[in-house]
PDB file of N, CA and C in Angstrom:
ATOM      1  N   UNK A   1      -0.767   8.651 -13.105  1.00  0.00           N
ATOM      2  CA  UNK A   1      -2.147   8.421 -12.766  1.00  0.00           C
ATOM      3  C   UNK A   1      -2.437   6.934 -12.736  1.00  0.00           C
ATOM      4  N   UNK A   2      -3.162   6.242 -11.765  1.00  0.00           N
ATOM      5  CA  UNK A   2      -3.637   5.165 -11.381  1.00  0.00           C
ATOM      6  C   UNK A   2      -5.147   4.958 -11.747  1.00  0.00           C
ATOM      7  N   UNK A   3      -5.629   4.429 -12.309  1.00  0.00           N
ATOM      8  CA  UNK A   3      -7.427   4.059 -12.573  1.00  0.00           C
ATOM      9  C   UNK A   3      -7.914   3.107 -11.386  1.00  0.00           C
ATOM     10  N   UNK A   4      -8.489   3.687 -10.879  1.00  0.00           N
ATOM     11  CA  UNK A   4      -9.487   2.519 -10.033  1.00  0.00           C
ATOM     12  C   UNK A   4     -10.753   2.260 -10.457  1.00  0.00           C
ATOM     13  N   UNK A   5     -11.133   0.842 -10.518  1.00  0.00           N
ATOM     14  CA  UNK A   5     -12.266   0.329 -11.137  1.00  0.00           C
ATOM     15  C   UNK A   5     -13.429   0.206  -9.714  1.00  0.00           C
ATOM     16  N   UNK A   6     -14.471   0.347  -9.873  1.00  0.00           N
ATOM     17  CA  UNK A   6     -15.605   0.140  -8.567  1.00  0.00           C
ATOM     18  C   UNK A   6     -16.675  -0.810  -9.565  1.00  0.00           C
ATOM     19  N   UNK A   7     -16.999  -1.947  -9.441  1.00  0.00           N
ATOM     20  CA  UNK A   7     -17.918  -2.213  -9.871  1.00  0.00           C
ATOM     21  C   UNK A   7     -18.823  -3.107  -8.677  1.00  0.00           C
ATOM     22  N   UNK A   8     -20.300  -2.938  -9.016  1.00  0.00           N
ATOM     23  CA  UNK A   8     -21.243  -2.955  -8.076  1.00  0.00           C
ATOM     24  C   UNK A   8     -22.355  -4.656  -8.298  1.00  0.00           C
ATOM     25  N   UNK A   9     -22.447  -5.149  -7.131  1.00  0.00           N
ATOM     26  CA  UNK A   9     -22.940  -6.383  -8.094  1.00  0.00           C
ATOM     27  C   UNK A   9     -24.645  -6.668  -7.011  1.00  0.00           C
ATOM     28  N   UNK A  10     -25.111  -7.558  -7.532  1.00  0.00           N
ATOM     29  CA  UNK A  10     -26.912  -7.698  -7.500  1.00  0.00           C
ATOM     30  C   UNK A  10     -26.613  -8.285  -6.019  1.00  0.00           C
ATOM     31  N   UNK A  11     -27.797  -7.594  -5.238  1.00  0.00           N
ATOM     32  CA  UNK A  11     -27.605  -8.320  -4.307  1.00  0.00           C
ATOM     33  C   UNK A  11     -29.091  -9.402  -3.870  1.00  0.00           C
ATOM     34  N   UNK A  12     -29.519  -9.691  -4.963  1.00  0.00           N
ATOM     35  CA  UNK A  12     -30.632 -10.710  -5.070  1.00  0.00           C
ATOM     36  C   UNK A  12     -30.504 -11.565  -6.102  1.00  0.00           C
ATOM     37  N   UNK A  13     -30.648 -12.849  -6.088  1.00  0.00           N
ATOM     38  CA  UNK A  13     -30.689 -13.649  -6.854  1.00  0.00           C
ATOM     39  C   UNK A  13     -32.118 -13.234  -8.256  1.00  0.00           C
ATOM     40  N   UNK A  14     -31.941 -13.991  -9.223  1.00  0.00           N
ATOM     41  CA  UNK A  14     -33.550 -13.748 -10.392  1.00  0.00           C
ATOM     42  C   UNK A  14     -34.576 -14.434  -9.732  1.00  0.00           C
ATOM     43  N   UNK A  15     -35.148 -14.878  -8.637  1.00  0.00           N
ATOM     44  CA  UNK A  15     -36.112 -15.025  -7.876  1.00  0.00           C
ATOM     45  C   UNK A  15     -36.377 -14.075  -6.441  1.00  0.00           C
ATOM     46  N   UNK A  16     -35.153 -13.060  -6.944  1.00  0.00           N
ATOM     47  CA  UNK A  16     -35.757 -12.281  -5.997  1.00  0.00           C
ATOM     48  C   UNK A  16     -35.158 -12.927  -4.501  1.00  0.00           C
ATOM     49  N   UNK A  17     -34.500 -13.565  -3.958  1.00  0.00           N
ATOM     50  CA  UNK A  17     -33.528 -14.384  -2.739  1.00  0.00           C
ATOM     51  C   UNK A  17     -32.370 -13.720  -2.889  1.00  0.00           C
ATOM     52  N   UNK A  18     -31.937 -12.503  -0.993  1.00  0.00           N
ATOM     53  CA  UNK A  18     -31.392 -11.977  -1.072  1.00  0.00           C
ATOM     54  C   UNK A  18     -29.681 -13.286  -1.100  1.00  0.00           C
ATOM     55  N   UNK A  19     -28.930 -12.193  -1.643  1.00  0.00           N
ATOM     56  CA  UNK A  19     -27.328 -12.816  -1.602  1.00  0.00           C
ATOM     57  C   UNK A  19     -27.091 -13.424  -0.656  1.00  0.00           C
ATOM     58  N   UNK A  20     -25.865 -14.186  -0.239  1.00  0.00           N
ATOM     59  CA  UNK A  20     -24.876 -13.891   0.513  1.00  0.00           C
ATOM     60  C   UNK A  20     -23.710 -13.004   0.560  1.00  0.00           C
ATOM     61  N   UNK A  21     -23.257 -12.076   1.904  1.00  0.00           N
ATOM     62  CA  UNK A  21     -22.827 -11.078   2.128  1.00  0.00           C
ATOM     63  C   UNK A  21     -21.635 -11.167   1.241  1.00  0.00           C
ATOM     64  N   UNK A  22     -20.946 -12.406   0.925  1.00  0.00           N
ATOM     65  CA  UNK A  22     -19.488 -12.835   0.364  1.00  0.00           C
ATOM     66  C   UNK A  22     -20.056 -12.553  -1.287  1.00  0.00           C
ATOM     67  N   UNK A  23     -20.931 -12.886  -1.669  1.00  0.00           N
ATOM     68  CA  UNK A  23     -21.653 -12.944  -2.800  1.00  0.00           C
ATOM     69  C   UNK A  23     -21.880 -11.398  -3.407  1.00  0.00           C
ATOM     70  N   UNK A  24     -22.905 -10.648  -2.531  1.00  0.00           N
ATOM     71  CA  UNK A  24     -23.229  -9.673  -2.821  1.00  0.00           C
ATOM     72  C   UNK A  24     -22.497  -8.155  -2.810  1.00  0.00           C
ATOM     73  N   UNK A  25     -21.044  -8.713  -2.104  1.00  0.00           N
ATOM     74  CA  UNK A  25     -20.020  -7.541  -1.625  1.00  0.00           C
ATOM     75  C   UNK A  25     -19.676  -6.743  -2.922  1.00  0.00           C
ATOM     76  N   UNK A  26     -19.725  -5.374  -3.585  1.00  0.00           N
ATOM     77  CA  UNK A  26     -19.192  -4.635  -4.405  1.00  0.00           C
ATOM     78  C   UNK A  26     -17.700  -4.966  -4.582  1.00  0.00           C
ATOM     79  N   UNK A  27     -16.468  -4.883  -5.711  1.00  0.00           N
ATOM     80  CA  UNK A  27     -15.440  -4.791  -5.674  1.00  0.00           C
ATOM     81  C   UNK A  27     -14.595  -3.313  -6.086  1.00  0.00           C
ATOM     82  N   UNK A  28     -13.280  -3.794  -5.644  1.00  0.00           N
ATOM     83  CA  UNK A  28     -12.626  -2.318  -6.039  1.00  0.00           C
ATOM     84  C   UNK A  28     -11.512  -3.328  -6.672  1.00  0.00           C
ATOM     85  N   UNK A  29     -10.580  -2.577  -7.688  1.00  0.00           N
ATOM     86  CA  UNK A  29      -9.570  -3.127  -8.203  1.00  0.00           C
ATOM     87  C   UNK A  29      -8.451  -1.630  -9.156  1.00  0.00           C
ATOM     88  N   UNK A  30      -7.573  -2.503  -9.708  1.00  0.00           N
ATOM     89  CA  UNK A  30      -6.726  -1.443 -10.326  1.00  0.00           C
ATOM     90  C   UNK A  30      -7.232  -2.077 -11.915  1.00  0.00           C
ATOM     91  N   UNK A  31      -7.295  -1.702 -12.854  1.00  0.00           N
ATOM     92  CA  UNK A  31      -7.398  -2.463 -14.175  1.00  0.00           C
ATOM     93  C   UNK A  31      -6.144  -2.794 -14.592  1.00  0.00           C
ATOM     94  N   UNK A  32      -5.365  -1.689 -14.320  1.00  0.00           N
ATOM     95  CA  UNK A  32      -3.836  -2.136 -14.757  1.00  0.00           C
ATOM     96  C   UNK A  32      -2.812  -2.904 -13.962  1.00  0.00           C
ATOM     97  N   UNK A  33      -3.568  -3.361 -13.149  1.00  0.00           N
ATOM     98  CA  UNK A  33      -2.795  -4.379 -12.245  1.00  0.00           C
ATOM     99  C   UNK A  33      -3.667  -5.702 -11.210  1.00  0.00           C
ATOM    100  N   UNK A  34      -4.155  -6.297 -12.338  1.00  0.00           N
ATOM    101  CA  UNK A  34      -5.547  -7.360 -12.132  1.00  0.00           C
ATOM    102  C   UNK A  34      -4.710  -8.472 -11.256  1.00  0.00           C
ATOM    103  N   UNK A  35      -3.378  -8.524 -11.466  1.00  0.00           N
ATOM    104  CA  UNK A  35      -2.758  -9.583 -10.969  1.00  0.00           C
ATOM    105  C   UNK A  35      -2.838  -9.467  -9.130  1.00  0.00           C
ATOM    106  N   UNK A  36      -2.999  -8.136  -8.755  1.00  0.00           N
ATOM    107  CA  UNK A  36      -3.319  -8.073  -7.122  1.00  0.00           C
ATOM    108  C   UNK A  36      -4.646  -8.378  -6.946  1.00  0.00           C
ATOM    109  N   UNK A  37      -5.905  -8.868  -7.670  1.00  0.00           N
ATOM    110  CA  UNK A  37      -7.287  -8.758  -7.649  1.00  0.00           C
ATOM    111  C   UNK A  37      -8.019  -7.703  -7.405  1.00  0.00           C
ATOM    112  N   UNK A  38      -8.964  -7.900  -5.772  1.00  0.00           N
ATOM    113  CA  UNK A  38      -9.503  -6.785  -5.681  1.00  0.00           C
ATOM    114  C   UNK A  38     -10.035  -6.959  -4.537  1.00  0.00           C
ATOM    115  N   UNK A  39     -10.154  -5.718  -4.097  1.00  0.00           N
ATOM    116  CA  UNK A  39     -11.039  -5.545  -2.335  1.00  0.00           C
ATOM    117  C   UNK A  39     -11.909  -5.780  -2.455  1.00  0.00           C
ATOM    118  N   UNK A  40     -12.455  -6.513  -1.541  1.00  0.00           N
ATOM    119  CA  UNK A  40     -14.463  -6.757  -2.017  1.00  0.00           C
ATOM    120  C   UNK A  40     -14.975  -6.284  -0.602  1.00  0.00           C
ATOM    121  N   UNK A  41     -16.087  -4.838  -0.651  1.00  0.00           N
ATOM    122  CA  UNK A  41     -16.402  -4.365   0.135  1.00  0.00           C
ATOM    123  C   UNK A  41     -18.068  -5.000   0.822  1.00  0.00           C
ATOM    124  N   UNK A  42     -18.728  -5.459   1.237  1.00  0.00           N
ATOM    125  CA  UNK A  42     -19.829  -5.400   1.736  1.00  0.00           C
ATOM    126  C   UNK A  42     -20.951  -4.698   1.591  1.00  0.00           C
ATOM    127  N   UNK A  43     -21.996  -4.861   1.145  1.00  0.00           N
ATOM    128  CA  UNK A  43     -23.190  -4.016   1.138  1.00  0.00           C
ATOM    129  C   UNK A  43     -23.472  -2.561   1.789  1.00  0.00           C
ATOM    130  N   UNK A  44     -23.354  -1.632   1.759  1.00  0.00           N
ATOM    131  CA  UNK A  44     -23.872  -0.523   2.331  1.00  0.00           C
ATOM    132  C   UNK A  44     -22.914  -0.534   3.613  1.00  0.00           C
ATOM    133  N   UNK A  45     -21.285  -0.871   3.384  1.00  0.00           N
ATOM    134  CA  UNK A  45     -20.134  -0.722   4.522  1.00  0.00           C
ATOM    135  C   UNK A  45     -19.526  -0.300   4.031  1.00  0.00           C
ATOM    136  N   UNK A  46     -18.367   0.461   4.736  1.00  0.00           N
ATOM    137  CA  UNK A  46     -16.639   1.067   4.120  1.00  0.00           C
ATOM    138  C   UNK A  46     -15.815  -0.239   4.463  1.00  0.00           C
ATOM    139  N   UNK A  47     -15.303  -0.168   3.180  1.00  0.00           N
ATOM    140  CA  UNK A  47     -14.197  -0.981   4.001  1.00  0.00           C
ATOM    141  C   UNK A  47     -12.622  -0.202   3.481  1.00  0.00           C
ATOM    142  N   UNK A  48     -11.809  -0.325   4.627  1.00  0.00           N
ATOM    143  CA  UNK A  48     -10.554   0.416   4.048  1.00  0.00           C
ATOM    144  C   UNK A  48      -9.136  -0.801   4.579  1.00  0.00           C
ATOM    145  N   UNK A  49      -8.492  -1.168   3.096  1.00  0.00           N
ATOM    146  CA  UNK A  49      -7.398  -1.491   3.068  1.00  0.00           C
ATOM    147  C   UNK A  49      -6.171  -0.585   3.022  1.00  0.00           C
ATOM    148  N   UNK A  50      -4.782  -1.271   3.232  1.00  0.00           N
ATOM    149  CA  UNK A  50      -3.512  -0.245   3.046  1.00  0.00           C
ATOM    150  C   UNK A  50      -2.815  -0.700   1.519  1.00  0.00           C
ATOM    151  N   UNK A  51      -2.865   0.083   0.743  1.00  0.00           N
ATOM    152  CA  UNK A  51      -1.880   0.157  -1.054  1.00  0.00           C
ATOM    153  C   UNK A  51      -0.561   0.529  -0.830  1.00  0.00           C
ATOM    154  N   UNK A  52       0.129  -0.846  -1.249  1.00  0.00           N
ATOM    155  CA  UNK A  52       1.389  -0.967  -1.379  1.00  0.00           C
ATOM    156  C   UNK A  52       1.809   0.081  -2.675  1.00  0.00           C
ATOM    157  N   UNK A  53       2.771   0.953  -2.561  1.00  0.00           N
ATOM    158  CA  UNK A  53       3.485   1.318  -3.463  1.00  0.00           C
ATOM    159  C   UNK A  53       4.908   1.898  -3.322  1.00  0.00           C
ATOM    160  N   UNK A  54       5.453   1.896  -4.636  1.00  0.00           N
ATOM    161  CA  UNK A  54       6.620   2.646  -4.741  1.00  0.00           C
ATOM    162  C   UNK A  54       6.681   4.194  -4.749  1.00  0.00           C
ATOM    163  N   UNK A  55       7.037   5.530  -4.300  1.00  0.00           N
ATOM    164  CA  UNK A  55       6.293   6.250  -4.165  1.00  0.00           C
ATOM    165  C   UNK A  55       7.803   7.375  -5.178  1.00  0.00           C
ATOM    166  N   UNK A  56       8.486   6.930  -5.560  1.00  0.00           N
ATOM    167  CA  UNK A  56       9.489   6.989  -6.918  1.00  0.00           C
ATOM    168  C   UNK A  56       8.660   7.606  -7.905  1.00  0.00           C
ATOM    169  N   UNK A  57       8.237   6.093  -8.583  1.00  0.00           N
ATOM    170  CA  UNK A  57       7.589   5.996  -9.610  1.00  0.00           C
ATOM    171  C   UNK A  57       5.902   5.518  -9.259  1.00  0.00           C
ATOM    172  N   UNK A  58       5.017   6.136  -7.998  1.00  0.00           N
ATOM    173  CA  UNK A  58       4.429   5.675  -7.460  1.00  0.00           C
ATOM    174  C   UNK A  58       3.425   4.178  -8.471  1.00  0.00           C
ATOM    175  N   UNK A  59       4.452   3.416  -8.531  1.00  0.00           N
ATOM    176  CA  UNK A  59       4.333   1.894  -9.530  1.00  0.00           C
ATOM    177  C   UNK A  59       3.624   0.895  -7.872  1.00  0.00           C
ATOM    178  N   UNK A  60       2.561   1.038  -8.215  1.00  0.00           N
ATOM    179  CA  UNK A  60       1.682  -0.073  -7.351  1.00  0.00           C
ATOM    180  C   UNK A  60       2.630  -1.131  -7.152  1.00  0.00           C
ATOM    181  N   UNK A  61       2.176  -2.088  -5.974  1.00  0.00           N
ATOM    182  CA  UNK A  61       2.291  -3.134  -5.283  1.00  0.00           C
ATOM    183  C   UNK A  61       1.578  -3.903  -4.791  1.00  0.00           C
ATOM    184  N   UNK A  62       0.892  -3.321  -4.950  1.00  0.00           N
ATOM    185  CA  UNK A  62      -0.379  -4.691  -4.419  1.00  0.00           C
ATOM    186  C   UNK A  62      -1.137  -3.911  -3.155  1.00  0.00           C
ATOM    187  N   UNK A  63      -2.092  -4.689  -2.843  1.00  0.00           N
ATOM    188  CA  UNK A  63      -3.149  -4.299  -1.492  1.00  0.00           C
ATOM    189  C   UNK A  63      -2.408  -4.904  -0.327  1.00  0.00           C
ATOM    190  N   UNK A  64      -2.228  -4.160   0.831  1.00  0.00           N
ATOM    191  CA  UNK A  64      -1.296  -4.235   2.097  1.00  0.00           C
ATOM    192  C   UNK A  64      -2.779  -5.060   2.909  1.00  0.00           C
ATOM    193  N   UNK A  65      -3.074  -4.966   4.196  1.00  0.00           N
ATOM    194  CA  UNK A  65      -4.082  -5.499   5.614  1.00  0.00           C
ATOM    195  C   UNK A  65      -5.176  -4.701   5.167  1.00  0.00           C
ATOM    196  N   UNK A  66      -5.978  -5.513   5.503  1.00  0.00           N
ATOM    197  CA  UNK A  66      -7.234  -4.861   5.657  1.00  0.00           C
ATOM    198  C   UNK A  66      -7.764  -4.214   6.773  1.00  0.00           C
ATOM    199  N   UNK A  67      -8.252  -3.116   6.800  1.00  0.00           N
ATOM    200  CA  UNK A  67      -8.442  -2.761   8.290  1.00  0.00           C
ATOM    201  C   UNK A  67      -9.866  -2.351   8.894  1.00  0.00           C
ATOM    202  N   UNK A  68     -10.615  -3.169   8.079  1.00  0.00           N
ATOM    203  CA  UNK A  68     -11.868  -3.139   8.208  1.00  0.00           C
ATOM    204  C   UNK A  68     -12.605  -5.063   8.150  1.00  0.00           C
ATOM    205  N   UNK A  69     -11.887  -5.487   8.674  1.00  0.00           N
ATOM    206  CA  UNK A  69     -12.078  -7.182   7.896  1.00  0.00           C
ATOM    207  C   UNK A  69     -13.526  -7.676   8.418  1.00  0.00           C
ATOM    208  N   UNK A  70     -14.299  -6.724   9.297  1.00  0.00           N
ATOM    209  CA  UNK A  70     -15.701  -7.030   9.518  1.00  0.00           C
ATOM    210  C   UNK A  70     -16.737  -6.571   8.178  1.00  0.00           C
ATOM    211  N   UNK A  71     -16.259  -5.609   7.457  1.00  0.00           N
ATOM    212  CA  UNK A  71     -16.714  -5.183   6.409  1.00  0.00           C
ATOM    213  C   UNK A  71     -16.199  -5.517   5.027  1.00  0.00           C
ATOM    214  N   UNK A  72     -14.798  -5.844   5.005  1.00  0.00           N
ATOM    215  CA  UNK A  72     -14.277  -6.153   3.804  1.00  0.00           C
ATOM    216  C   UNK A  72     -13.094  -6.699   4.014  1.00  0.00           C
ATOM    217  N   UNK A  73     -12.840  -7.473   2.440  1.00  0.00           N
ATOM    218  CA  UNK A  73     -12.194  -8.625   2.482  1.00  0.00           C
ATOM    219  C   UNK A  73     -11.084  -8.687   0.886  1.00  0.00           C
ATOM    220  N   UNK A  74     -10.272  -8.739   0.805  1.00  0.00           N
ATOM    221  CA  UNK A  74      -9.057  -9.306  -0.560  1.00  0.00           C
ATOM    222  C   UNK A  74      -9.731 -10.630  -0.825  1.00  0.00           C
ATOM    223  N   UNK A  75     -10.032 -10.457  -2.425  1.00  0.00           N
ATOM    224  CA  UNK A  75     -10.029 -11.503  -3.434  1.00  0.00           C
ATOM    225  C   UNK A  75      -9.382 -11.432  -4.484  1.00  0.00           C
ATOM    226  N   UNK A  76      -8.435 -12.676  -5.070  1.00  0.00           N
ATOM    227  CA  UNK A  76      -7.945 -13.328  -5.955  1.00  0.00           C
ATOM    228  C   UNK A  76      -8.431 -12.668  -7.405  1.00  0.00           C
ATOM    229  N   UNK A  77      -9.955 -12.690  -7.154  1.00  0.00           N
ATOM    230  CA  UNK A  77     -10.701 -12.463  -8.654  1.00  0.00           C
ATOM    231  C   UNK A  77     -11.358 -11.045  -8.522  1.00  0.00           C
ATOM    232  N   UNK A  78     -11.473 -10.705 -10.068  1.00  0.00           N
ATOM    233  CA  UNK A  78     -12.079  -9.468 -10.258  1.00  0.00           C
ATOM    234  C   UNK A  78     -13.007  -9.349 -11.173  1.00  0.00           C
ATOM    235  N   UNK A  79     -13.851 -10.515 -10.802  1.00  0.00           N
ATOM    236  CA  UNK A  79     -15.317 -10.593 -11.049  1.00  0.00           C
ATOM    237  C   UNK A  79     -16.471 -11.247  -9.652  1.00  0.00           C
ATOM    238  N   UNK A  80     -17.579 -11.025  -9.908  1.00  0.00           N
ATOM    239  CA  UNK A  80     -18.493 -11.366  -8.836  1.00  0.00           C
ATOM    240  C   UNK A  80     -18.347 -12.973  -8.899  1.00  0.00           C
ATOM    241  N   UNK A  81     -18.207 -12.985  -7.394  1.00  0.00           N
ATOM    242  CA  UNK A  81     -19.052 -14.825  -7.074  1.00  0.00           C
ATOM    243  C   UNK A  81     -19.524 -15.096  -7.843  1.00  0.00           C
ATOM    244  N   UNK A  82     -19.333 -16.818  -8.002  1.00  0.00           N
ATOM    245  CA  UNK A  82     -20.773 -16.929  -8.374  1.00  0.00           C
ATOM    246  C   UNK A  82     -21.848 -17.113  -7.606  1.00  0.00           C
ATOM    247  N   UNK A  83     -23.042 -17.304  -7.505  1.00  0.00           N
ATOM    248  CA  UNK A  83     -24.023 -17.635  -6.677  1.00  0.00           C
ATOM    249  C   UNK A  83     -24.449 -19.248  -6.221  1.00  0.00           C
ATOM    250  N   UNK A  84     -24.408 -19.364  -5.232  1.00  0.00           N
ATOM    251  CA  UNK A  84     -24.064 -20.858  -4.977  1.00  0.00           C
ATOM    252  C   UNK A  84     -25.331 -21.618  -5.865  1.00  0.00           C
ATOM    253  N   UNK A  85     -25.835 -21.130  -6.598  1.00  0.00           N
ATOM    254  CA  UNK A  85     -26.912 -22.504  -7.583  1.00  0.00           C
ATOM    255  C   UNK A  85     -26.297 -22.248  -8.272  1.00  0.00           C
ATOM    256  N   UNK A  86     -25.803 -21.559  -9.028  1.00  0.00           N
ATOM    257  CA  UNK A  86     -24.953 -21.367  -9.714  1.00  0.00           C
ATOM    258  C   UNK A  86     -23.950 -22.593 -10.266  1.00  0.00           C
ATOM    259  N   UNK A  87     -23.375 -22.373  -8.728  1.00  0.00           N
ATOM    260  CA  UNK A  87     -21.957 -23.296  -8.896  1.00  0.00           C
ATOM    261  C   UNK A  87     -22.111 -24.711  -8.773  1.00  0.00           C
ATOM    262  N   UNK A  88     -23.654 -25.078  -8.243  1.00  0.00           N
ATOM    263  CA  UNK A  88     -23.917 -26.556  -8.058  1.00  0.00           C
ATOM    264  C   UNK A  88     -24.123 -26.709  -9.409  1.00  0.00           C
ATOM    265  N   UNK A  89     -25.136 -25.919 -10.300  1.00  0.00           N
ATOM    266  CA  UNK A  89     -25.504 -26.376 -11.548  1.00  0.00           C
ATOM    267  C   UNK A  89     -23.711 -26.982 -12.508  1.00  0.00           C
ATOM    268  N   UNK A  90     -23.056 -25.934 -12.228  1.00  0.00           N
ATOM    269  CA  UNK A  90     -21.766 -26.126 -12.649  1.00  0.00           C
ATOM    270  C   UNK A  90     -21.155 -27.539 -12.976  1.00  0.00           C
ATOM    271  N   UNK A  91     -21.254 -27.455 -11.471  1.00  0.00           N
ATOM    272  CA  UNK A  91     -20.404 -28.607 -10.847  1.00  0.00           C
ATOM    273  C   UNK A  91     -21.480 -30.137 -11.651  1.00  0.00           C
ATOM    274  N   UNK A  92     -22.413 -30.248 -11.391  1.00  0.00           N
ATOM    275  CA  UNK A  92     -23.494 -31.049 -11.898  1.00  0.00           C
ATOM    276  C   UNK A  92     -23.249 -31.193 -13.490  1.00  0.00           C
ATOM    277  N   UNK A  93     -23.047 -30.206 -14.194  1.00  0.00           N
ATOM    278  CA  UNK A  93     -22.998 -30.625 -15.612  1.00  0.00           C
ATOM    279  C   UNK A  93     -21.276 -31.240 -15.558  1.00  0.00           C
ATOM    280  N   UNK A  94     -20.241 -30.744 -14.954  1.00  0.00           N
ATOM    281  CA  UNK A  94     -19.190 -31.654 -14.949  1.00  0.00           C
ATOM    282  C   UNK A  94     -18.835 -32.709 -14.223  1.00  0.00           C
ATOM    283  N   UNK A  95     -19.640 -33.491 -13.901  1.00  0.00           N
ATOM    284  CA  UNK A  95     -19.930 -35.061 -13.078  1.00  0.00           C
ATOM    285  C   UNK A  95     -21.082 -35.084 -14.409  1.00  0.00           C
ATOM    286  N   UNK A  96     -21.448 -34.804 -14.944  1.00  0.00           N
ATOM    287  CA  UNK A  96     -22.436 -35.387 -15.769  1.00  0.00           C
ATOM    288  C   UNK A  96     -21.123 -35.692 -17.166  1.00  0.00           C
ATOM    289  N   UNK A  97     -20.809 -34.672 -17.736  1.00  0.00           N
ATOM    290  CA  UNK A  97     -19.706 -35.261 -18.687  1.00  0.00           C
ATOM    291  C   UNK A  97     -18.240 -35.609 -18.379  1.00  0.00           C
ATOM    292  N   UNK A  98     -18.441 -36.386 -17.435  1.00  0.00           N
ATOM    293  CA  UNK A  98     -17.021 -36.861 -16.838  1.00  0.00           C
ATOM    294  C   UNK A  98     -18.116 -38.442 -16.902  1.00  0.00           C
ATOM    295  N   UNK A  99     -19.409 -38.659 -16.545  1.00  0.00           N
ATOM    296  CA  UNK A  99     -20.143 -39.571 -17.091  1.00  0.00           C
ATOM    297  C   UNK A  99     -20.304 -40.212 -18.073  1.00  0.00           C
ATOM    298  N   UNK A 100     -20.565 -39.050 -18.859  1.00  0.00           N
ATOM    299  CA  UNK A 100     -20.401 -39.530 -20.311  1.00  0.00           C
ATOM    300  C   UNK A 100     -19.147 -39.843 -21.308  1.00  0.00           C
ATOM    301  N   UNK A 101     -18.091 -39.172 -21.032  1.00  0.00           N
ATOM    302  CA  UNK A 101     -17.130 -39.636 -20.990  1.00  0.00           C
ATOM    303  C   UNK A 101     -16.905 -40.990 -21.015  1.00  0.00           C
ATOM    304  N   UNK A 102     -16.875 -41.371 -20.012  1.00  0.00           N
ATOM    305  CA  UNK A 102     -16.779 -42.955 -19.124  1.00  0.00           C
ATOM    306  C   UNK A 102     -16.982 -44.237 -20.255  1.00  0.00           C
ATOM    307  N   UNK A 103     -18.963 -43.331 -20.376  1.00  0.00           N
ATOM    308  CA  UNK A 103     -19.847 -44.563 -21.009  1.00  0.00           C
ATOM    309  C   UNK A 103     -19.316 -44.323 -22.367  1.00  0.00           C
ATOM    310  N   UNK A 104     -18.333 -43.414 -23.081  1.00  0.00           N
ATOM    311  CA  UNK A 104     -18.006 -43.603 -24.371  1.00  0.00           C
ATOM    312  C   UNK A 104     -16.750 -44.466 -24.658  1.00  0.00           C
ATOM    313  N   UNK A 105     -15.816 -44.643 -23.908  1.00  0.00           N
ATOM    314  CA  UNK A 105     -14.758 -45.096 -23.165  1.00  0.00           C
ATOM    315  C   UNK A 105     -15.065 -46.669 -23.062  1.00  0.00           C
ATOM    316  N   UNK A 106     -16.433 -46.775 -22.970  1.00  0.00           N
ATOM    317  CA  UNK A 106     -16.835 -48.567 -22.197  1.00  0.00           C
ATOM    318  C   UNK A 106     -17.185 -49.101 -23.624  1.00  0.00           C
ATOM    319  N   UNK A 107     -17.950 -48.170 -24.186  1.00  0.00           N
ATOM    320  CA  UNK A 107     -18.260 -48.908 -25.638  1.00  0.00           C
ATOM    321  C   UNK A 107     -17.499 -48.824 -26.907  1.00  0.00           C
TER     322      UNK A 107
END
């Protein structure tokens, strides 16, 4: 037996500003095999990839083509985007202590 995970993610920001489609896409994944990531499907679309396996010991292999790539897409990670304010705020606090850094460095 194989577990497949579906988890479902917001497709509005906390002000209420819908996602982006890359953002807001649901994922699918294996839990026991995080190292292939996960399909990330699109809002209210199918998307269907091809699963590599051994069919022996049917011992996974990973996610084969996608055959829906207008609807869905293979990612690396098997958690949601982040949301692009998100990632500026991010990015902003590390140029801020790469700053401070600096000025501790000078004195």
């Amino acid at each position: 037996l194989i577990d497949i995970a579906i988890d479902s993610t917001p497709n509005q920001d906390k002000n209420g500003n819908p996602l982006s489609l890359e953002i807001a896409a649901d994922y699918i994944y294996f839990p026991e095999y995080t190292k292939f990531g996960s399909l990330r499907v699109f809002e209210s679309k199918v998307g269907v990839v091809e699963i590599l396996a051994e069919f022996n010991s049917l011992h996974f292999k990973g996610f084969g083509k996608v055959l829906t790539p207008d609807t869905a897409f293979l990612s690396s990670s098997l958690t949601a985007l982040p949301e692009p304010a998100s990632a500026w705020l991010i990015w902003l606090g590390l140029v801020g202590m790469i700053g401070m850094a600096r000025n501790k460095r000078k004195a």
